[in-house]
PDB file of N, CA and C in Angstrom:
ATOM      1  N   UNK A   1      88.444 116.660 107.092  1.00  0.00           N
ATOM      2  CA  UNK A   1      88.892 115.285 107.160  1.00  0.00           C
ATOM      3  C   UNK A   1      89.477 114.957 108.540  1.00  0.00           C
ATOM      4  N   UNK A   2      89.902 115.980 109.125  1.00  0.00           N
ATOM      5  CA  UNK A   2      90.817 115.635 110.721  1.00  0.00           C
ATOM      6  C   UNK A   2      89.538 115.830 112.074  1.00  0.00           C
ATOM      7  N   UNK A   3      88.455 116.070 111.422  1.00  0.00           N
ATOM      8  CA  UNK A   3      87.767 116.256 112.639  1.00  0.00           C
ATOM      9  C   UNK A   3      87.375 114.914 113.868  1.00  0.00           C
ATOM     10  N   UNK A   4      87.642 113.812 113.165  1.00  0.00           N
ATOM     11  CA  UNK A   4      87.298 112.791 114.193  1.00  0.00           C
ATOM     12  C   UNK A   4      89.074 112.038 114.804  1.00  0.00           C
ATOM     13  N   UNK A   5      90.292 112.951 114.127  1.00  0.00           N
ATOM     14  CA  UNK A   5      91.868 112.815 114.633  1.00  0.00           C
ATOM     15  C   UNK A   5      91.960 112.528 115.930  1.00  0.00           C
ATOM     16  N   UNK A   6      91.538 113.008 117.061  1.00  0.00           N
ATOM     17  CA  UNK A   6      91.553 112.907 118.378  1.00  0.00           C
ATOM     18  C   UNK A   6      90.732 111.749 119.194  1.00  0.00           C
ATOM     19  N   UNK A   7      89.838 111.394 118.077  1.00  0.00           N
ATOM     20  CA  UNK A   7      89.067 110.334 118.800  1.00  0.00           C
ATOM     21  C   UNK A   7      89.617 108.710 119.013  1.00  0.00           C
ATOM     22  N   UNK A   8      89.666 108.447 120.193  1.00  0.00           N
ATOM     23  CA  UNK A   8      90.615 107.253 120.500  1.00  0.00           C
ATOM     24  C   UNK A   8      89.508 105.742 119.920  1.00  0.00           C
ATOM     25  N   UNK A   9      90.287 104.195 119.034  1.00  0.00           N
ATOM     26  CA  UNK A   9      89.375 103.284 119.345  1.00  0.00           C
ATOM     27  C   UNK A   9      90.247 102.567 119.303  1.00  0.00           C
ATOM     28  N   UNK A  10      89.619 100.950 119.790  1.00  0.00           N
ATOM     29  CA  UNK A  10      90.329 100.147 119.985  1.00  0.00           C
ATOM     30  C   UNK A  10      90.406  99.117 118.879  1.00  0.00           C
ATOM     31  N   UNK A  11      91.652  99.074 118.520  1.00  0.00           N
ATOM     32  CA  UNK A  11      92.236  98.303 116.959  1.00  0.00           C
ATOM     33  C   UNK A  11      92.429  96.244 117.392  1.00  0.00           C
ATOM     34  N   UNK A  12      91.199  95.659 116.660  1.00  0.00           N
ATOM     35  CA  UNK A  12      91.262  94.724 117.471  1.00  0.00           C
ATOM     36  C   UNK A  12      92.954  93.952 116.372  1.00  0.00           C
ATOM     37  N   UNK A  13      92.953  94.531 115.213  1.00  0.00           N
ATOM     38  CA  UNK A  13      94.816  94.187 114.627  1.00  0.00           C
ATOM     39  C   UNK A  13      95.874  94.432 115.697  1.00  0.00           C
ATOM     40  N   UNK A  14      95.600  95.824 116.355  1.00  0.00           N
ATOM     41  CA  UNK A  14      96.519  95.514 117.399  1.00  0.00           C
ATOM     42  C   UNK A  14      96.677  95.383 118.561  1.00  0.00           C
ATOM     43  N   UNK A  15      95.332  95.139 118.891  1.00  0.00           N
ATOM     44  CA  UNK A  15      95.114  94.895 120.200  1.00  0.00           C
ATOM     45  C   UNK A  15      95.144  96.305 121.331  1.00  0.00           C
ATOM     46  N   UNK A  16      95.235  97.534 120.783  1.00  0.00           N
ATOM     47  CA  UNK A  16      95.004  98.271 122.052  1.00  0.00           C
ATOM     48  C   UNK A  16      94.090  99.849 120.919  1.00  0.00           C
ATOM     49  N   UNK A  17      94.121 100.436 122.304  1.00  0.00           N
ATOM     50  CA  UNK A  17      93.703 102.049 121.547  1.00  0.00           C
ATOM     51  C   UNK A  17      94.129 102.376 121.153  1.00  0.00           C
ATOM     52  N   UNK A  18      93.938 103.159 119.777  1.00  0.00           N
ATOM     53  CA  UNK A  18      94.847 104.139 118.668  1.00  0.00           C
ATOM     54  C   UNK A  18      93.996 105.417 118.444  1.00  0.00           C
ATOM     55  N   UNK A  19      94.488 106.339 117.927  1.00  0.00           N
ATOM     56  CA  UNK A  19      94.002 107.521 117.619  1.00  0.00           C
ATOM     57  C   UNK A  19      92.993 107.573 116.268  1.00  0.00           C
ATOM     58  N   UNK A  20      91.651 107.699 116.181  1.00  0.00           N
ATOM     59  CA  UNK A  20      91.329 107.547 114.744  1.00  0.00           C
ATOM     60  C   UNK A  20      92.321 107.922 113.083  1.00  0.00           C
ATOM     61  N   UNK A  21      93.335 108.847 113.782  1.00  0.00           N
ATOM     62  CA  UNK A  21      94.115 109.562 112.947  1.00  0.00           C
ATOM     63  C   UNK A  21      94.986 108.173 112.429  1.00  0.00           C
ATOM     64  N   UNK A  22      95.318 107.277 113.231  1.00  0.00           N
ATOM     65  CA  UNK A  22      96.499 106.348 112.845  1.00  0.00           C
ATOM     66  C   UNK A  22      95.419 105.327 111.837  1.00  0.00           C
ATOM     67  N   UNK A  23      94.243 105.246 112.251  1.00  0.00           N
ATOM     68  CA  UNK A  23      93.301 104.323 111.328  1.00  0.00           C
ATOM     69  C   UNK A  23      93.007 105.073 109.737  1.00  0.00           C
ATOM     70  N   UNK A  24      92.903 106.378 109.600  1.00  0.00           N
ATOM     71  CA  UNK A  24      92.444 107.370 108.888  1.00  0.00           C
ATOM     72  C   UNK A  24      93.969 107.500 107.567  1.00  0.00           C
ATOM     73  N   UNK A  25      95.068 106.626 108.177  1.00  0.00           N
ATOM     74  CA  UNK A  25      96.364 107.062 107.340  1.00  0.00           C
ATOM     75  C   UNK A  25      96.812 105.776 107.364  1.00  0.00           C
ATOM     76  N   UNK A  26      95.970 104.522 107.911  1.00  0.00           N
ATOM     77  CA  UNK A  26      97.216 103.167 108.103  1.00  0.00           C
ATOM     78  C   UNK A  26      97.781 102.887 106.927  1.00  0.00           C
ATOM     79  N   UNK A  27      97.004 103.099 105.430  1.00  0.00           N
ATOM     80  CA  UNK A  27      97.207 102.210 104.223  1.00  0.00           C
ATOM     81  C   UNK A  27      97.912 103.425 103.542  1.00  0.00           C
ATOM     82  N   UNK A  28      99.572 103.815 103.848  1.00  0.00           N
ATOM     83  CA  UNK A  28     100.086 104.665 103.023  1.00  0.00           C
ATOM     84  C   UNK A  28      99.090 106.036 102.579  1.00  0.00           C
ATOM     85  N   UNK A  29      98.639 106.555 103.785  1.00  0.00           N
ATOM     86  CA  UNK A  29      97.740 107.706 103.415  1.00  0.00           C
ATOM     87  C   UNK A  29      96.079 107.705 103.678  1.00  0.00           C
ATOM     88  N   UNK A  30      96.153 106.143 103.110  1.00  0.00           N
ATOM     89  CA  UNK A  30      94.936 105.967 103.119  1.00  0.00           C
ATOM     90  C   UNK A  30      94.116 105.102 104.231  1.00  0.00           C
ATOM     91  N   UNK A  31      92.702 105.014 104.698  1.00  0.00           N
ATOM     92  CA  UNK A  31      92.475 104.368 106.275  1.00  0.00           C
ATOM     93  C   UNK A  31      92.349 102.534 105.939  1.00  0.00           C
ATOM     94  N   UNK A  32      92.373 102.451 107.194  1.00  0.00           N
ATOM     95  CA  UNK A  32      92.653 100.675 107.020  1.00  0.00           C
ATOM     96  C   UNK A  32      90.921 100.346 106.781  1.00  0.00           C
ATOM     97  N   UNK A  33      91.140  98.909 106.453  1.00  0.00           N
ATOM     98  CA  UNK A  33      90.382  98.263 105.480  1.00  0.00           C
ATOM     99  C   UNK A  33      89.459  97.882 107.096  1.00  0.00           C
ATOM    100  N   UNK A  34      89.830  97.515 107.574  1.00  0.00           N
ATOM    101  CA  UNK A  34      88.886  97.547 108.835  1.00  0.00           C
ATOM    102  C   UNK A  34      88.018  98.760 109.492  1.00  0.00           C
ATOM    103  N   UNK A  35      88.809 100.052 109.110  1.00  0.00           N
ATOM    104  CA  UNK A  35      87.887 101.749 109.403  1.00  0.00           C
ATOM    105  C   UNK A  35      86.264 101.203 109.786  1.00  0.00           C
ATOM    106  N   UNK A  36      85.629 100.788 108.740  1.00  0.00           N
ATOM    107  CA  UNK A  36      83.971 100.910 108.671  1.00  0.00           C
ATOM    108  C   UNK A  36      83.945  99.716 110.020  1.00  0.00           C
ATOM    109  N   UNK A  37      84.320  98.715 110.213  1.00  0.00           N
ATOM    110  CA  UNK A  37      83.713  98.094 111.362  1.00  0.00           C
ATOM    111  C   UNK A  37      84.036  98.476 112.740  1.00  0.00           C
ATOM    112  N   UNK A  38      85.422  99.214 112.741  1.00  0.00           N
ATOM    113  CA  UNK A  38      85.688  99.627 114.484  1.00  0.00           C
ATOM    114  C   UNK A  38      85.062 101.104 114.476  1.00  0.00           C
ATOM    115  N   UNK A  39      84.739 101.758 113.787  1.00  0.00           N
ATOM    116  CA  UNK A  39      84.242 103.245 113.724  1.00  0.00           C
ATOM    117  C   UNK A  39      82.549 103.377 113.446  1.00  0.00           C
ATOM    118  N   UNK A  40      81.745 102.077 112.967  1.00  0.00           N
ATOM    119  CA  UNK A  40      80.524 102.216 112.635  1.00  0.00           C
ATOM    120  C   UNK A  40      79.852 102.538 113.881  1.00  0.00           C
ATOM    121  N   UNK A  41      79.770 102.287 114.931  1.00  0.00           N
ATOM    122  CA  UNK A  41      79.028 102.983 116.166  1.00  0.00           C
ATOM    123  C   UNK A  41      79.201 103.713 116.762  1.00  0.00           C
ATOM    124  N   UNK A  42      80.354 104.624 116.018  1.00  0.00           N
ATOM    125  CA  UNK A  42      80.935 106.027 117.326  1.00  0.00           C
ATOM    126  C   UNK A  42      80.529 106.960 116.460  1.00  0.00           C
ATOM    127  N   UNK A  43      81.062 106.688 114.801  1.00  0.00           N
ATOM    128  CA  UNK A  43      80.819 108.150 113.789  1.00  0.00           C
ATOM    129  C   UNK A  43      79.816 107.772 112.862  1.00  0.00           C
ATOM    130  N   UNK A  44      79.784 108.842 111.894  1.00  0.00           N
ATOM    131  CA  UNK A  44      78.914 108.206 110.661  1.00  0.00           C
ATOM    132  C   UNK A  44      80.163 107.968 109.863  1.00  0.00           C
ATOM    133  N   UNK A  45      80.806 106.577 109.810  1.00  0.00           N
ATOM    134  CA  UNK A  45      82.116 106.898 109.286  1.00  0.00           C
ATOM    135  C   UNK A  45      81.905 106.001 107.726  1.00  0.00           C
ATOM    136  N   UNK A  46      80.868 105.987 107.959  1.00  0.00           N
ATOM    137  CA  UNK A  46      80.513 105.243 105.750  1.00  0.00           C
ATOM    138  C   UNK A  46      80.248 106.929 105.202  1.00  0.00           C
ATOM    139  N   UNK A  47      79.550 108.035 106.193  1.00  0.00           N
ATOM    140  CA  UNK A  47      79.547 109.086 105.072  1.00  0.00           C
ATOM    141  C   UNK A  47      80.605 110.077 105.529  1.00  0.00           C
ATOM    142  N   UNK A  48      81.703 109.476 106.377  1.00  0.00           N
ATOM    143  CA  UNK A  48      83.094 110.103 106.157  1.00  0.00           C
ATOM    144  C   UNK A  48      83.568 109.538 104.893  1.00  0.00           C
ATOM    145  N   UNK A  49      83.840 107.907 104.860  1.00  0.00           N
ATOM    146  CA  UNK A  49      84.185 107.456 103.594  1.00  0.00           C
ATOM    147  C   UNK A  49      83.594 108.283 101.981  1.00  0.00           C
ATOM    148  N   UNK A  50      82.355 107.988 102.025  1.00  0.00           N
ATOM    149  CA  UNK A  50      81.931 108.384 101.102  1.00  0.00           C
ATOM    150  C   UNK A  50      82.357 110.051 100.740  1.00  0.00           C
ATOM    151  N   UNK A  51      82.881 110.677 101.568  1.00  0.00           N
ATOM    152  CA  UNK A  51      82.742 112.292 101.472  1.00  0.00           C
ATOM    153  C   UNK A  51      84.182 112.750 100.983  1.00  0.00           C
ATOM    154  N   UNK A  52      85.233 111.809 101.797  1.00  0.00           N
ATOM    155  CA  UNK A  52      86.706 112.320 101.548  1.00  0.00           C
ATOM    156  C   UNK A  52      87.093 111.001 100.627  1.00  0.00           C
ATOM    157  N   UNK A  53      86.392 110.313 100.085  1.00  0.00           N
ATOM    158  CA  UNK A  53      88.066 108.911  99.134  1.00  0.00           C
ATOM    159  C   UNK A  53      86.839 108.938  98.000  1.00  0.00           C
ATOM    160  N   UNK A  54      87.826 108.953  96.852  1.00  0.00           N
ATOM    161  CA  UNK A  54      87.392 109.121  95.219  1.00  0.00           C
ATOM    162  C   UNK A  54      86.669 107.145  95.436  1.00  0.00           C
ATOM    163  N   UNK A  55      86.116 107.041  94.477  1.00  0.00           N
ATOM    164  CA  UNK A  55      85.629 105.742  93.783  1.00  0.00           C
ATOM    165  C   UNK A  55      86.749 104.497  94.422  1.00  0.00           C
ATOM    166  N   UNK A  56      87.933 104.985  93.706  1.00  0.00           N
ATOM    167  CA  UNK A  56      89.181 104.267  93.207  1.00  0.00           C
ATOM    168  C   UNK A  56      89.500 104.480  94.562  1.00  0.00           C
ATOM    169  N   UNK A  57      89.818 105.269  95.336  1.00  0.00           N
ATOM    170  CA  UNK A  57      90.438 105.272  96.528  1.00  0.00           C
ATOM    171  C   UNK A  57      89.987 104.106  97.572  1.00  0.00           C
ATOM    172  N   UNK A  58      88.629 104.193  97.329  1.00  0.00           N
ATOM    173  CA  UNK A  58      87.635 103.334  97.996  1.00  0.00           C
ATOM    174  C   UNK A  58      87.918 101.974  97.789  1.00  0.00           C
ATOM    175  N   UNK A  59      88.186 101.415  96.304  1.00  0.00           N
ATOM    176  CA  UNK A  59      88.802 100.472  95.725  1.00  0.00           C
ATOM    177  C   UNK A  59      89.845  99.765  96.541  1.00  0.00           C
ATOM    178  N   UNK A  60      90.853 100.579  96.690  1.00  0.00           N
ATOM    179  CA  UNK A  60      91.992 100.489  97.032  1.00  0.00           C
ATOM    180  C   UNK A  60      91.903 100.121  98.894  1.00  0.00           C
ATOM    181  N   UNK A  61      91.687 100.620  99.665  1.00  0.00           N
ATOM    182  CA  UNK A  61      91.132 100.614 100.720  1.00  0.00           C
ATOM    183  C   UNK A  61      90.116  99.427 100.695  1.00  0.00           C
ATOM    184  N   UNK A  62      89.153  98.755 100.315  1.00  0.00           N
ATOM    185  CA  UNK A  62      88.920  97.453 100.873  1.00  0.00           C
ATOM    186  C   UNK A  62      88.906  96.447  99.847  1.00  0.00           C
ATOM    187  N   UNK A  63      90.139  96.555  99.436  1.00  0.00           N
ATOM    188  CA  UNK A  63      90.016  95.447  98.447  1.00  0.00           C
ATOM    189  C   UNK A  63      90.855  94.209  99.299  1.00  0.00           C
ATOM    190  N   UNK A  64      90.151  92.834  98.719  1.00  0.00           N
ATOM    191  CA  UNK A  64      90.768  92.087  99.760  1.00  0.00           C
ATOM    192  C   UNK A  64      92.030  91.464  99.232  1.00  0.00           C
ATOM    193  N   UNK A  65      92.665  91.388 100.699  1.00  0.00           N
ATOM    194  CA  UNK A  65      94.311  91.021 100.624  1.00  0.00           C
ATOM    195  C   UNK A  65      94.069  89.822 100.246  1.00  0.00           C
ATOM    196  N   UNK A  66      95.351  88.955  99.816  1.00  0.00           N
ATOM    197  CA  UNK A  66      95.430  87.846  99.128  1.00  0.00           C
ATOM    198  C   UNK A  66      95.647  86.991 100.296  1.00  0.00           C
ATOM    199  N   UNK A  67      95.616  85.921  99.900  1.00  0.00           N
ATOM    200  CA  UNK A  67      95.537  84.552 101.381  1.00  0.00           C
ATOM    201  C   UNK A  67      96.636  84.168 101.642  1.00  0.00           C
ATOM    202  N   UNK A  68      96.790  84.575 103.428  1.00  0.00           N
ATOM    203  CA  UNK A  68      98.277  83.870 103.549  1.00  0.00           C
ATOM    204  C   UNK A  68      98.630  82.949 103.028  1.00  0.00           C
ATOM    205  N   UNK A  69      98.841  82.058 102.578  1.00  0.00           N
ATOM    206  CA  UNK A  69      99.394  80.965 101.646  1.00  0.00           C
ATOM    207  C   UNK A  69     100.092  81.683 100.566  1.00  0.00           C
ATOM    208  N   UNK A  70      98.839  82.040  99.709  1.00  0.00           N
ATOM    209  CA  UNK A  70      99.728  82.940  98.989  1.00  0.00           C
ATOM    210  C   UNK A  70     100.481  84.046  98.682  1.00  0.00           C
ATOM    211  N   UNK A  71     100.470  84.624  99.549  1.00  0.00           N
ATOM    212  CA  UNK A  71     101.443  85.470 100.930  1.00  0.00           C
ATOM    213  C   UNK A  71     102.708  85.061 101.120  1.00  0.00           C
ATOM    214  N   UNK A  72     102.566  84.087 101.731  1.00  0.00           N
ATOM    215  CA  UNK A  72     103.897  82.959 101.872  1.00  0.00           C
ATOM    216  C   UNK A  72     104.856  82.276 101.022  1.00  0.00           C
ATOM    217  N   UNK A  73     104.153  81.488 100.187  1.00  0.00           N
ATOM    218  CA  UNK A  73     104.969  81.380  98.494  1.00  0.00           C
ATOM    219  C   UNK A  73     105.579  82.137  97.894  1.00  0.00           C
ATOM    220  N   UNK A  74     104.704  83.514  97.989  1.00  0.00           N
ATOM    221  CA  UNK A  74     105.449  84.506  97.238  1.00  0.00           C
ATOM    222  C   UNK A  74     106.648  85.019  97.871  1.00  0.00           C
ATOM    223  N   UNK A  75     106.538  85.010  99.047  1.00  0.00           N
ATOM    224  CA  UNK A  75     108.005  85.641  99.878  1.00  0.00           C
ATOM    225  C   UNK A  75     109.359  84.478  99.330  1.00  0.00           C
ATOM    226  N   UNK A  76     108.753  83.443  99.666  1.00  0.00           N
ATOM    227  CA  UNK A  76     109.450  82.538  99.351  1.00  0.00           C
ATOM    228  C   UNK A  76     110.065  82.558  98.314  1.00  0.00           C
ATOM    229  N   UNK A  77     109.643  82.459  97.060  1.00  0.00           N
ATOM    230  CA  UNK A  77     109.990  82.959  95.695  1.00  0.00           C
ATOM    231  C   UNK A  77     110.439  83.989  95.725  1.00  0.00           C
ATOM    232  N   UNK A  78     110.775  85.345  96.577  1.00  0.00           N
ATOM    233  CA  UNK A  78     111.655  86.082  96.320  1.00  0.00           C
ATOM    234  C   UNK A  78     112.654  85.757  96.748  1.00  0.00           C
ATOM    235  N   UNK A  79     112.747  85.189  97.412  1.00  0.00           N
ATOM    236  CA  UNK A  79     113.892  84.850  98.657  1.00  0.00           C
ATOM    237  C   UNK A  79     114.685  83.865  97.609  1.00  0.00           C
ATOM    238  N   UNK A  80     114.053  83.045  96.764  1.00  0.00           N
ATOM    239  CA  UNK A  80     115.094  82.207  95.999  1.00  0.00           C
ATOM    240  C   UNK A  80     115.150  82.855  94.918  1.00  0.00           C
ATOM    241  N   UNK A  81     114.824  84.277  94.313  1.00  0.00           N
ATOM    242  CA  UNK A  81     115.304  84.723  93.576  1.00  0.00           C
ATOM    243  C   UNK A  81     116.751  85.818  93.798  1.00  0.00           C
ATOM    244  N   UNK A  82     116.173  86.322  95.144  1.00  0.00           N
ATOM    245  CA  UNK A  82     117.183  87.417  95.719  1.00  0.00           C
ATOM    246  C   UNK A  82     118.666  85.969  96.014  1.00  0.00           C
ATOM    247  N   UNK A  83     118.686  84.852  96.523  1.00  0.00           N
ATOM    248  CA  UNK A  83     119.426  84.275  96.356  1.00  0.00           C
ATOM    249  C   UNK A  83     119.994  83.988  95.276  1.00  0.00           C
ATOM    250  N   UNK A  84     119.498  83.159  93.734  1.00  0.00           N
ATOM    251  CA  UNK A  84     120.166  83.176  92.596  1.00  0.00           C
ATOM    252  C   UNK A  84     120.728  84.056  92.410  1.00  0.00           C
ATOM    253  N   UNK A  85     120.039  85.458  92.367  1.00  0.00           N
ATOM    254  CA  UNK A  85     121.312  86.486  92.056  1.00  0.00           C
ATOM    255  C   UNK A  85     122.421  86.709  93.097  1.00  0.00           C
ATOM    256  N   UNK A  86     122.530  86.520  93.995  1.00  0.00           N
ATOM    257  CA  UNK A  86     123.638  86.663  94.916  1.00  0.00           C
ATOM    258  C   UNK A  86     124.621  85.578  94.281  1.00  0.00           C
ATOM    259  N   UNK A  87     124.055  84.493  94.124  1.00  0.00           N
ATOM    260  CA  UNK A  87     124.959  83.453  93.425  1.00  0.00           C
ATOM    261  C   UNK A  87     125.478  83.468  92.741  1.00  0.00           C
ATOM    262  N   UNK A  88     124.600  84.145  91.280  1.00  0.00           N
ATOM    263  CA  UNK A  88     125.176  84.688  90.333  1.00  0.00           C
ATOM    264  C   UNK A  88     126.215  85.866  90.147  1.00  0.00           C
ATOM    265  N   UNK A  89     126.320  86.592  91.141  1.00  0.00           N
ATOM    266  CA  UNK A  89     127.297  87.976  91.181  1.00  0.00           C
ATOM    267  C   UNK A  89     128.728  87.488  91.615  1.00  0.00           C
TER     268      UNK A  89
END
Protein backbone atom coordinates (compact mmCIF):
# COMPACT_ATOMS: atom_id res chain seq x y z
CA UNK A 1 0.00 0.00 0.00
CA UNK A 2 3.04 2.60 0.71
CA UNK A 3 4.70 1.98 -2.49
CA UNK A 4 3.59 5.12 -4.38
CA UNK A 5 4.22 7.27 -0.37
CA UNK A 6 7.09 9.22 -1.82
CA UNK A 7 5.58 10.23 -4.92
CA UNK A 8 4.95 14.02 -4.92
CA UNK A 9 1.41 15.64 -6.79
CA UNK A 10 -0.09 18.62 -7.01
CA UNK A 11 -3.46 18.98 -4.84
CA UNK A 12 -5.46 21.39 -6.88
CA UNK A 13 -7.74 21.63 -2.91
CA UNK A 14 -4.67 22.99 -1.88
CA UNK A 15 -3.05 24.44 -4.21
CA UNK A 16 0.55 23.08 -3.95
CA UNK A 17 2.55 19.58 -3.91
CA UNK A 18 1.81 16.94 -1.38
CA UNK A 19 3.16 13.60 -0.86
CA UNK A 20 0.84 10.82 -2.37
CA UNK A 21 0.97 9.53 1.29
CA UNK A 22 -1.05 12.74 2.59
CA UNK A 23 -3.72 11.96 -0.40
CA UNK A 24 -3.63 8.05 0.45
CA UNK A 25 -4.75 9.03 4.41
CA UNK A 26 -6.66 12.56 3.85
CA UNK A 27 -10.22 11.01 4.81
CA UNK A 28 -9.34 9.80 8.48
CA UNK A 29 -7.21 6.90 7.08
CA UNK A 30 -8.75 6.78 4.15
CA UNK A 31 -7.56 8.68 0.47
CA UNK A 32 -9.39 11.79 -0.64
CA UNK A 33 -12.27 11.66 -2.88
CA UNK A 34 -10.30 13.46 -5.50
CA UNK A 35 -7.19 10.40 -5.41
CA UNK A 36 -8.54 8.94 -8.96
CA UNK A 37 -8.36 12.35 -10.84
CA UNK A 38 -4.88 13.89 -9.61
CA UNK A 39 -3.18 10.30 -9.67
CA UNK A 40 -4.91 8.84 -12.98
CA UNK A 41 -1.84 9.70 -15.24
CA UNK A 42 1.14 9.02 -13.03
CA UNK A 43 -0.15 5.45 -11.42
CA UNK A 44 -2.60 2.82 -12.13
CA UNK A 45 -4.29 4.29 -9.16
CA UNK A 46 -8.14 2.76 -9.96
CA UNK A 47 -6.21 -0.74 -9.54
CA UNK A 48 -4.50 0.65 -6.39
CA UNK A 49 -8.10 1.50 -5.32
CA UNK A 50 -9.52 -1.52 -6.32
CA UNK A 51 -6.64 -3.72 -4.60
CA UNK A 52 -6.31 -2.04 -1.03
CA UNK A 53 -10.27 -0.45 0.02
CA UNK A 54 -13.14 -3.13 0.71
CA UNK A 55 -16.54 -2.31 -1.38
CA UNK A 56 -17.71 -0.11 1.61
CA UNK A 57 -14.46 1.61 1.97
CA UNK A 58 -14.80 2.64 -1.57
CA UNK A 59 -18.30 3.85 -0.60
CA UNK A 60 -17.10 5.92 1.88
CA UNK A 61 -14.29 7.59 -0.03
CA UNK A 62 -16.37 8.98 -2.97
CA UNK A 63 -19.45 9.46 -1.77
CA UNK A 64 -20.60 12.89 -2.45
CA UNK A 65 -20.42 15.62 0.19
CA UNK A 66 -23.54 17.47 0.79
CA UNK A 67 -23.98 21.13 -0.75
CA UNK A 68 -22.62 24.00 0.85
CA UNK A 69 -25.88 25.42 1.66
CA UNK A 70 -26.58 22.65 3.36
CA UNK A 71 -23.35 22.69 5.00
CA UNK A 72 -24.12 26.03 6.22
CA UNK A 73 -27.63 25.66 7.83
CA UNK A 74 -26.52 22.93 9.53
CA UNK A 75 -23.62 24.72 11.33
CA UNK A 76 -25.95 27.21 11.94
CA UNK A 77 -28.40 25.04 13.71
CA UNK A 78 -25.79 23.89 15.89
CA UNK A 79 -24.68 27.04 16.83
CA UNK A 80 -28.34 27.88 18.02
CA UNK A 81 -28.52 24.81 19.69
CA UNK A 82 -25.02 24.92 21.46
CA UNK A 83 -26.45 28.44 22.41
CA UNK A 84 -29.96 27.37 23.97
CA UNK A 85 -28.14 25.21 26.11
CA UNK A 86 -25.71 27.70 27.35
CA UNK A 87 -28.85 29.66 28.13
CA UNK A 88 -30.36 27.10 29.65
CA UNK A 89 -27.45 26.16 32.22
Amino acid sequence: MEQYDQLDGYCRMLGHYIPFRYCRTHQNGLPCKKILDCYFERIPIQDFIETHYTDEEKKTIFQESSPKMHSIIELIEQAKRRGQQQTNS
